[in-house]
PDB file of N, CA and C in Angstrom:
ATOM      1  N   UNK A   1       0.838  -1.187   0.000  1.00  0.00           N
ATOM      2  CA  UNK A   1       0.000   0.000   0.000  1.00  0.00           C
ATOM      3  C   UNK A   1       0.879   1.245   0.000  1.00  0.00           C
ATOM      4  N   UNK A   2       0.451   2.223  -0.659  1.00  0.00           N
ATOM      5  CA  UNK A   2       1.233   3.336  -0.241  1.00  0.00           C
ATOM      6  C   UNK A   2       0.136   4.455   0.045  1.00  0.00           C
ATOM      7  N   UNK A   3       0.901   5.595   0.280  1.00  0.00           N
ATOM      8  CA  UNK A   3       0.308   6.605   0.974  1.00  0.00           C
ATOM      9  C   UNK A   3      -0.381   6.139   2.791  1.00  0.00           C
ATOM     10  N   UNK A   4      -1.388   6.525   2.533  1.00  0.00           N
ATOM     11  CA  UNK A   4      -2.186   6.166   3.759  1.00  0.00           C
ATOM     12  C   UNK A   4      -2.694   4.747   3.714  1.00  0.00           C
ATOM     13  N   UNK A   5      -2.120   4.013   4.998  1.00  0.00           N
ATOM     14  CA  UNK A   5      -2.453   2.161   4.535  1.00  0.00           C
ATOM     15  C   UNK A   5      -3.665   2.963   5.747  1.00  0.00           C
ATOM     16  N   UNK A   6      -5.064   1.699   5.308  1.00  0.00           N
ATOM     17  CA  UNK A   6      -6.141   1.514   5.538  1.00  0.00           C
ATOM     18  C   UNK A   6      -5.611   0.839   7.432  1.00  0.00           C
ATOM     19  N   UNK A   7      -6.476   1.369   8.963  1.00  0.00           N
ATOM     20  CA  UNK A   7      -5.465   0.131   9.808  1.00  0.00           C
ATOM     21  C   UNK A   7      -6.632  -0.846  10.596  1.00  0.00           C
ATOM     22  N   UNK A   8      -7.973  -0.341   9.527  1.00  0.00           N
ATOM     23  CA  UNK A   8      -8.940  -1.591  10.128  1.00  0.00           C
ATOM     24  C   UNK A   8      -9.615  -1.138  11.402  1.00  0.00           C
ATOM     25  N   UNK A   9      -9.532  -0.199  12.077  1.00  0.00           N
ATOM     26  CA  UNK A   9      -9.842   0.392  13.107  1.00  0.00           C
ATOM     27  C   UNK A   9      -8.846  -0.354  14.424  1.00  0.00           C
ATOM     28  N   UNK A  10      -7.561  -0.888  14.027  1.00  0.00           N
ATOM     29  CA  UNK A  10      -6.814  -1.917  15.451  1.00  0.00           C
ATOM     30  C   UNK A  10      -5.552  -0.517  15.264  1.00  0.00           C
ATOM     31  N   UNK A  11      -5.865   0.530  15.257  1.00  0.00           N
ATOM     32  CA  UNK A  11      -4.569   1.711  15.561  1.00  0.00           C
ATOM     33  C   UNK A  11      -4.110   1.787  16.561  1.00  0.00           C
ATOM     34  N   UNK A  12      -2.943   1.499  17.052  1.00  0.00           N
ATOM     35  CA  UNK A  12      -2.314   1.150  18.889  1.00  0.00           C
ATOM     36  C   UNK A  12      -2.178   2.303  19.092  1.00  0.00           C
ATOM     37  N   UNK A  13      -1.843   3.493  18.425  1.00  0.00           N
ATOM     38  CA  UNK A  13      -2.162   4.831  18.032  1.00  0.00           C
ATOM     39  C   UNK A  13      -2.775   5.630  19.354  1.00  0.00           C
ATOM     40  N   UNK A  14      -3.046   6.081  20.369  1.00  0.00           N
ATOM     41  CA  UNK A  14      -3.737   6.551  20.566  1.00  0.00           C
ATOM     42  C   UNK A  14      -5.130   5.826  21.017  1.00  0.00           C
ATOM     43  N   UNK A  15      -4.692   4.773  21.330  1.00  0.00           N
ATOM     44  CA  UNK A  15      -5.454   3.668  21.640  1.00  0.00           C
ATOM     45  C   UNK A  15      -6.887   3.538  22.233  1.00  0.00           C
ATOM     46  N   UNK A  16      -6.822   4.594  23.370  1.00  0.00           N
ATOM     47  CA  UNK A  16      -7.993   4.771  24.568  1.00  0.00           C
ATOM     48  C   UNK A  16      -8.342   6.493  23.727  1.00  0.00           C
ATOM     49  N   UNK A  17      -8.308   6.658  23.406  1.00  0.00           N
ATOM     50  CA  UNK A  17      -8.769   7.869  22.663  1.00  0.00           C
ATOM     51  C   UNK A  17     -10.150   7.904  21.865  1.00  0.00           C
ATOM     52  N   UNK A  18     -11.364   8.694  22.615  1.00  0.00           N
ATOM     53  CA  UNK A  18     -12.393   8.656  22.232  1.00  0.00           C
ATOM     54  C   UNK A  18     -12.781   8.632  20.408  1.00  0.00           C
ATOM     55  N   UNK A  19     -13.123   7.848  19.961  1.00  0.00           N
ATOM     56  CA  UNK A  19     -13.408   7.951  18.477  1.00  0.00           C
ATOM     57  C   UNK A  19     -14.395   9.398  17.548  1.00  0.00           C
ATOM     58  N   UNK A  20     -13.362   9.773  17.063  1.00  0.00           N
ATOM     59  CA  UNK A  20     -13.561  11.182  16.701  1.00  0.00           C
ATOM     60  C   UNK A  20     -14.691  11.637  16.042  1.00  0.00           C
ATOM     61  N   UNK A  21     -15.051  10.532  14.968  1.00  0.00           N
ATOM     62  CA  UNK A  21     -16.102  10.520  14.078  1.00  0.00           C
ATOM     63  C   UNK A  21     -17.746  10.971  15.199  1.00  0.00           C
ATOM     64  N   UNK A  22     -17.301  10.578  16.463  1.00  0.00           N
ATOM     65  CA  UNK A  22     -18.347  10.538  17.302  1.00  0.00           C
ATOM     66  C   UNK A  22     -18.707  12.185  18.058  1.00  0.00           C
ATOM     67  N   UNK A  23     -17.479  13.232  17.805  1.00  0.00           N
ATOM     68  CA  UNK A  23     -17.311  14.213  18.435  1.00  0.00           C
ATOM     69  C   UNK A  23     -17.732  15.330  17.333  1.00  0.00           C
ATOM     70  N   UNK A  24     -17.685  16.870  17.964  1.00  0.00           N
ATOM     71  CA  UNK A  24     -18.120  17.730  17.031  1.00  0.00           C
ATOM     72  C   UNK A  24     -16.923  18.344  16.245  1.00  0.00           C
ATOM     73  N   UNK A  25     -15.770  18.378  16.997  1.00  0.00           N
ATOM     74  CA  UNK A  25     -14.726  18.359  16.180  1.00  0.00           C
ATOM     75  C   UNK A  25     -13.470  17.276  16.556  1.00  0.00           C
ATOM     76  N   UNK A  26     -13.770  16.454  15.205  1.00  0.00           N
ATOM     77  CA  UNK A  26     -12.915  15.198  15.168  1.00  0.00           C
ATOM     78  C   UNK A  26     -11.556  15.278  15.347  1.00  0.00           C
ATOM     79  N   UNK A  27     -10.906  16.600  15.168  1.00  0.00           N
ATOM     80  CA  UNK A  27      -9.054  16.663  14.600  1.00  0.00           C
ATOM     81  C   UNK A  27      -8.795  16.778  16.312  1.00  0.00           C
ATOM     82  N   UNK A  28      -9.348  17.499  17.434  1.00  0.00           N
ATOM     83  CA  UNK A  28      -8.494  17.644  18.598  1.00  0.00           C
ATOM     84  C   UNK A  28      -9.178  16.539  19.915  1.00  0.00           C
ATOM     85  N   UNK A  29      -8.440  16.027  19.964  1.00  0.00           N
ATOM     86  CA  UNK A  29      -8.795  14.559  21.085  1.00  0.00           C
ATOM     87  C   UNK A  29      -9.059  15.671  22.313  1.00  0.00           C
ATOM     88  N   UNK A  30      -9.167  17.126  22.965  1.00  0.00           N
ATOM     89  CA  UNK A  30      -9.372  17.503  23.989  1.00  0.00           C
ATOM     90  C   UNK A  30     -10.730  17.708  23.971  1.00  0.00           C
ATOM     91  N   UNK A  31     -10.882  17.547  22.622  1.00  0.00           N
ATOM     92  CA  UNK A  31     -12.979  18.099  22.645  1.00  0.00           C
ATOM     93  C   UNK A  31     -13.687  16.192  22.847  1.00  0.00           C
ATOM     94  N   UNK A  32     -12.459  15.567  21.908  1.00  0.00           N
ATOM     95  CA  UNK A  32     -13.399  14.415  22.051  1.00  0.00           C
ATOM     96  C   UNK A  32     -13.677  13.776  23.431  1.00  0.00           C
ATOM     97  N   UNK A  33     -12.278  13.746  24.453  1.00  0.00           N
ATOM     98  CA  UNK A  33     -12.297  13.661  25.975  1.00  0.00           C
ATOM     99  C   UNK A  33     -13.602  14.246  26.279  1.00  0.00           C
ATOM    100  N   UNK A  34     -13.178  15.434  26.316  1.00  0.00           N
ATOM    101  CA  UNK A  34     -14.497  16.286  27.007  1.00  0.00           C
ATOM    102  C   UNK A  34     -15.964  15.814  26.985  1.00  0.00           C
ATOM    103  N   UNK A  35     -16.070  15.790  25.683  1.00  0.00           N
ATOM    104  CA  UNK A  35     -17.554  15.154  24.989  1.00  0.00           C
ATOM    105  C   UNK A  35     -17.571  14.364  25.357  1.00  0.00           C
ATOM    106  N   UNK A  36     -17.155  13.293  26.100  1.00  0.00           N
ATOM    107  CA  UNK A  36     -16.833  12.233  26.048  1.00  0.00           C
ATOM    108  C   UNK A  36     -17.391  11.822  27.584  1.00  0.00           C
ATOM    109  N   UNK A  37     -16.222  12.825  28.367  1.00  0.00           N
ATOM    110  CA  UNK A  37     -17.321  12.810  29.510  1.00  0.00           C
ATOM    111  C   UNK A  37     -18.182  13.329  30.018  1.00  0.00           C
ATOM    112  N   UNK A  38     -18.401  14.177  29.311  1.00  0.00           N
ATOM    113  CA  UNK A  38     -20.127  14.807  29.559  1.00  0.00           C
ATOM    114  C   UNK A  38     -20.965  14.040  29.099  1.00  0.00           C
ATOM    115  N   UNK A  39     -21.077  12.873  28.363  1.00  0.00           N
ATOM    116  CA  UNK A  39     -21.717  12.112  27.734  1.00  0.00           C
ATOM    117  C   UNK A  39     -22.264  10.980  28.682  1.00  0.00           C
ATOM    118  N   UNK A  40     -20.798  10.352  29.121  1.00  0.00           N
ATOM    119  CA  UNK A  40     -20.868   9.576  30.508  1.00  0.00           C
ATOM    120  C   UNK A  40     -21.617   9.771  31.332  1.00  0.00           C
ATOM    121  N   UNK A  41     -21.876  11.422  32.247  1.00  0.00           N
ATOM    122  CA  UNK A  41     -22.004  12.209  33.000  1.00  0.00           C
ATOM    123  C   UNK A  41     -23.379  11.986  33.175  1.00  0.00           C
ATOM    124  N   UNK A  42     -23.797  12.464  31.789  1.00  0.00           N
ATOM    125  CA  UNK A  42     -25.534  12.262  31.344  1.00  0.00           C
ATOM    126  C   UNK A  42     -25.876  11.331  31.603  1.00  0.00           C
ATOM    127  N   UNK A  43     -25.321  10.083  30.996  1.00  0.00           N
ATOM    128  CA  UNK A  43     -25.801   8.546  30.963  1.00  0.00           C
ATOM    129  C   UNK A  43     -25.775   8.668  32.733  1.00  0.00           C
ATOM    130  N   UNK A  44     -24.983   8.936  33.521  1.00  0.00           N
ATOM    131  CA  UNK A  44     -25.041   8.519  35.299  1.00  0.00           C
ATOM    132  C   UNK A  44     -26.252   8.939  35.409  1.00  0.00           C
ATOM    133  N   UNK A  45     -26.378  10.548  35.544  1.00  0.00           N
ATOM    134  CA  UNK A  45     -27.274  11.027  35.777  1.00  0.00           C
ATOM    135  C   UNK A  45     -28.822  10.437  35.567  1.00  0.00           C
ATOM    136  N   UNK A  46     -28.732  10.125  34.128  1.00  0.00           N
ATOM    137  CA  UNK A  46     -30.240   9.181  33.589  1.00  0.00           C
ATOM    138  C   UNK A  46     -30.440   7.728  34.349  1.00  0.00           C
ATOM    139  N   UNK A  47     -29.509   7.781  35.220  1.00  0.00           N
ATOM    140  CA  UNK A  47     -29.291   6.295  35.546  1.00  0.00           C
ATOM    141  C   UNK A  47     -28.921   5.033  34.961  1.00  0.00           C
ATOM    142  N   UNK A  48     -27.864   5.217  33.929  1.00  0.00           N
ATOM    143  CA  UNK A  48     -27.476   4.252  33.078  1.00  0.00           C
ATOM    144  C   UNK A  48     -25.969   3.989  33.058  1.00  0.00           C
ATOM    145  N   UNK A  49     -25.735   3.069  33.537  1.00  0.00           N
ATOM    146  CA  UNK A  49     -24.343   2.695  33.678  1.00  0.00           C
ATOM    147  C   UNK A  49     -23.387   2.929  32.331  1.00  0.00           C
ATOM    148  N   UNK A  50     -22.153   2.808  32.427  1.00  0.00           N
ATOM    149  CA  UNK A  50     -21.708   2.742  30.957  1.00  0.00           C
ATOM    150  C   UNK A  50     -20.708   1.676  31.314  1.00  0.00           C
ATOM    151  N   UNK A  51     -19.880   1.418  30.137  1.00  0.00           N
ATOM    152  CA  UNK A  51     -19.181   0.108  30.122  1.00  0.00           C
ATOM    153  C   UNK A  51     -17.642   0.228  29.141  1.00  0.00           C
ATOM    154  N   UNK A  52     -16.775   0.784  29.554  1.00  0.00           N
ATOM    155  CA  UNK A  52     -15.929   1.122  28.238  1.00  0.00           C
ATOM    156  C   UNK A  52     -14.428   0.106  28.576  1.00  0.00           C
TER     157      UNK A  52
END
């Protein structure tokens, strides 16, 4: 492959790093954190466990 090889979504990369596609801006992992746990936050609050 050249250029950009495809990595299947198994990137050791940055590993525990919230998945960006899921955030409002994908390029800086400090928004996706964030979002990330305010998201959590909600789910407690609603009474719903999470599982990561």
């Amino acid at each position: 492959m050249s250029g950009e090889d495809y990595n299947w979504g198994y990137d050791p990369l940055n590993y525990n790093l919230p998945e960006g596609s899921y955030a409002t801006d994908a390029f800086h992992g400090e928004v996706r954190v964030r979002e990330c746990r305010a998201m959590v936050q909600a789910l407690h609050s609603a009474g719903l466990g999470v599982v990561m």
